[in-house]
C-alpha atoms as a PDB file:
ATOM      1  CA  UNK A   1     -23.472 -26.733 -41.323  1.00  0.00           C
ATOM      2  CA  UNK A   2     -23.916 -24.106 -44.125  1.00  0.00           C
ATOM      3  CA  UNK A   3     -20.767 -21.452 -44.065  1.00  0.00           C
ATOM      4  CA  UNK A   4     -22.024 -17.982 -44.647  1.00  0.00           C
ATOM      5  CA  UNK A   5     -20.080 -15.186 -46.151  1.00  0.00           C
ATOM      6  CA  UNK A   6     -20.576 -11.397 -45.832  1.00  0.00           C
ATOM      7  CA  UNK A   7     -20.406  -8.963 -47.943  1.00  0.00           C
ATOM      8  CA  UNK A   8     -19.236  -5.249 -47.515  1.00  0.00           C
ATOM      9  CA  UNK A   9     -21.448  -2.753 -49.032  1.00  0.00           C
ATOM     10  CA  UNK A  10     -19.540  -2.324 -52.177  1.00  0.00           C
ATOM     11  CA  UNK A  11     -19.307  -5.937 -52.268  1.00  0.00           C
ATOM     12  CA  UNK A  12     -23.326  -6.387 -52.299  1.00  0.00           C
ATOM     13  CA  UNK A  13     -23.435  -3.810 -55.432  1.00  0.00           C
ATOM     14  CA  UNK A  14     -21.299  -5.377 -57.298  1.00  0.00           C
ATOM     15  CA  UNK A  15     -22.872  -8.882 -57.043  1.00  0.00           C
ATOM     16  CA  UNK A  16     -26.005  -6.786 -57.141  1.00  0.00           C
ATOM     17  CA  UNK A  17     -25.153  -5.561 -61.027  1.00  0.00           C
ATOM     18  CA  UNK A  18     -23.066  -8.829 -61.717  1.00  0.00           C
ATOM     19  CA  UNK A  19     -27.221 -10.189 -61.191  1.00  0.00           C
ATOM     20  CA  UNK A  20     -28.962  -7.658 -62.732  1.00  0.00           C
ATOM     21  CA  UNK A  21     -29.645  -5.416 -60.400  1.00  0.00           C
ATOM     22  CA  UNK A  22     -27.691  -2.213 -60.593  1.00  0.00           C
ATOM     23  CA  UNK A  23     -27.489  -0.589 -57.270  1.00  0.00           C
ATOM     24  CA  UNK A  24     -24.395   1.414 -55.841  1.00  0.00           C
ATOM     25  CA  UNK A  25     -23.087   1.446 -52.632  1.00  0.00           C
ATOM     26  CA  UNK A  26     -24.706   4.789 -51.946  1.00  0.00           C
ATOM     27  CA  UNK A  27     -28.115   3.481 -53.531  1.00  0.00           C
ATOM     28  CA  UNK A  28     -27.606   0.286 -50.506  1.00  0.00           C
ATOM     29  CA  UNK A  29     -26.424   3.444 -47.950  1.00  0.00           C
ATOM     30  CA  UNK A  30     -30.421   5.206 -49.078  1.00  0.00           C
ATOM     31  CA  UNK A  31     -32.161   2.211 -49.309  1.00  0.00           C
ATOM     32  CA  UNK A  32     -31.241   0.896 -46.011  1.00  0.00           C
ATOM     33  CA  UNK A  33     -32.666   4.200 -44.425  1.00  0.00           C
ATOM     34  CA  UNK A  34     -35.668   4.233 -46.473  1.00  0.00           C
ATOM     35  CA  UNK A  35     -36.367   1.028 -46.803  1.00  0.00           C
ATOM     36  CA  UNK A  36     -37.236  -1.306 -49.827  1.00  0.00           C
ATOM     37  CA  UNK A  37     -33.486  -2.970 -50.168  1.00  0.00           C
ATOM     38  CA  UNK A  38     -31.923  -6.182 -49.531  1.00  0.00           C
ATOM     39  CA  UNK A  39     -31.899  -7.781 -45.835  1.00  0.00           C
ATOM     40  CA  UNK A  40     -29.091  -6.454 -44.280  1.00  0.00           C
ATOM     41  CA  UNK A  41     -26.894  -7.622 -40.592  1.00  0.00           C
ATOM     42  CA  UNK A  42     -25.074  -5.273 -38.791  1.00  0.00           C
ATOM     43  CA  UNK A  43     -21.788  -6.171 -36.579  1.00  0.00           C
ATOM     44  CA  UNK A  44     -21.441  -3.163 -33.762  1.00  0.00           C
ATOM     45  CA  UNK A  45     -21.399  -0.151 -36.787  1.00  0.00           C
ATOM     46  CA  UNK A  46     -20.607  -2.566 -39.423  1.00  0.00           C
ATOM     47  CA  UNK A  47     -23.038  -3.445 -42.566  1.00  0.00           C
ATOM     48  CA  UNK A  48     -23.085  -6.447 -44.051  1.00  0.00           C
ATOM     49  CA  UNK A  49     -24.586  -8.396 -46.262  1.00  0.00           C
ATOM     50  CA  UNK A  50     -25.667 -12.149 -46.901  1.00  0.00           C
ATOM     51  CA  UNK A  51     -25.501 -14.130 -50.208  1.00  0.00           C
ATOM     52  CA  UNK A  52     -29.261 -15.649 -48.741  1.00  0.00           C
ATOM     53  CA  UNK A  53     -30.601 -12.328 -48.675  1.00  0.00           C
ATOM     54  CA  UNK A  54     -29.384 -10.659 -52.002  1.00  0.00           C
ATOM     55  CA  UNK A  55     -30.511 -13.484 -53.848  1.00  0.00           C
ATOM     56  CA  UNK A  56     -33.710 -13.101 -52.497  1.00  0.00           C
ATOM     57  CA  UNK A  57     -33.793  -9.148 -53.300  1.00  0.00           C
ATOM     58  CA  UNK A  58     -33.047  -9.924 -56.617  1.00  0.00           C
ATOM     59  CA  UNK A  59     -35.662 -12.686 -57.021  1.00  0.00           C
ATOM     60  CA  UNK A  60     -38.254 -10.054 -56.013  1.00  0.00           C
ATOM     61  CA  UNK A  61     -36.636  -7.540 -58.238  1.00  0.00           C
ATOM     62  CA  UNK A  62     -36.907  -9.451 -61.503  1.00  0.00           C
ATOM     63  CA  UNK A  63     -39.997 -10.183 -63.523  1.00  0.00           C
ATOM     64  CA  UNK A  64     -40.655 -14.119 -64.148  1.00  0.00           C
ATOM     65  CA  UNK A  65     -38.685 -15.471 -67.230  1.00  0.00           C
ATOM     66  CA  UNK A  66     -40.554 -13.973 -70.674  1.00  0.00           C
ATOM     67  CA  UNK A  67     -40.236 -15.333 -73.998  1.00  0.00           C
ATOM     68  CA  UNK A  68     -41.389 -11.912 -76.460  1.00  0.00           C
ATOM     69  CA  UNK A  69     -42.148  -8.216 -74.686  1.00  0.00           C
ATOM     70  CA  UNK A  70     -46.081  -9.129 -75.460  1.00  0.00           C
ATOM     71  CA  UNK A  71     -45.175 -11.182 -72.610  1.00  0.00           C
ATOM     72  CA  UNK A  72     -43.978  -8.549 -70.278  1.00  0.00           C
ATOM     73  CA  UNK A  73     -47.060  -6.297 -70.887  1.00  0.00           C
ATOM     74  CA  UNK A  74     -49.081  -9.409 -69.286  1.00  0.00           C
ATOM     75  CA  UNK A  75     -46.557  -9.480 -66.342  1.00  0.00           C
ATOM     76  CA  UNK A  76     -47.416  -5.671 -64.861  1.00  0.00           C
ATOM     77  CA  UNK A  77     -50.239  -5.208 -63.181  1.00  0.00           C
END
């Protein structure tokens, strides 16, 4: 059976950045009001986070690998 860990809010920015994906704590706090961040699980008033689910935010966050910046002009739509 897989073991999951959580992570506290200030833990999911920092493994946020550590990806590539700068986001503070307060950008996580905004976000999860307005929608548009990482899957979040709550525990009575407690946030937390999944390793699963900020993976996947990043995934979505990040453009495909590119190999020259002509590259990323064919990427955006």
């Amino acid at each position: 059976m897989v073991e999951l860990k959580f992570l506290t809010t200030k833990q999911a920015a920092d493994y946020l950045s550590a990806n590539g994906v700068r986001r503070t704590s307060g950008s996580l706090e905004v976000l999860r009001v307005t929608g548009g961040g990482p899957k979040f699980r709550k525990d009575g008033r407690r946030v937390v986070y999944d390793f699963l689910s900020l993976d996947e935010y990043i995934t979505a966050r990040l453009s495909p690998p590119l190999t020259s910046t002509s590259d990323h002009a064919q990427v955006e739509v």
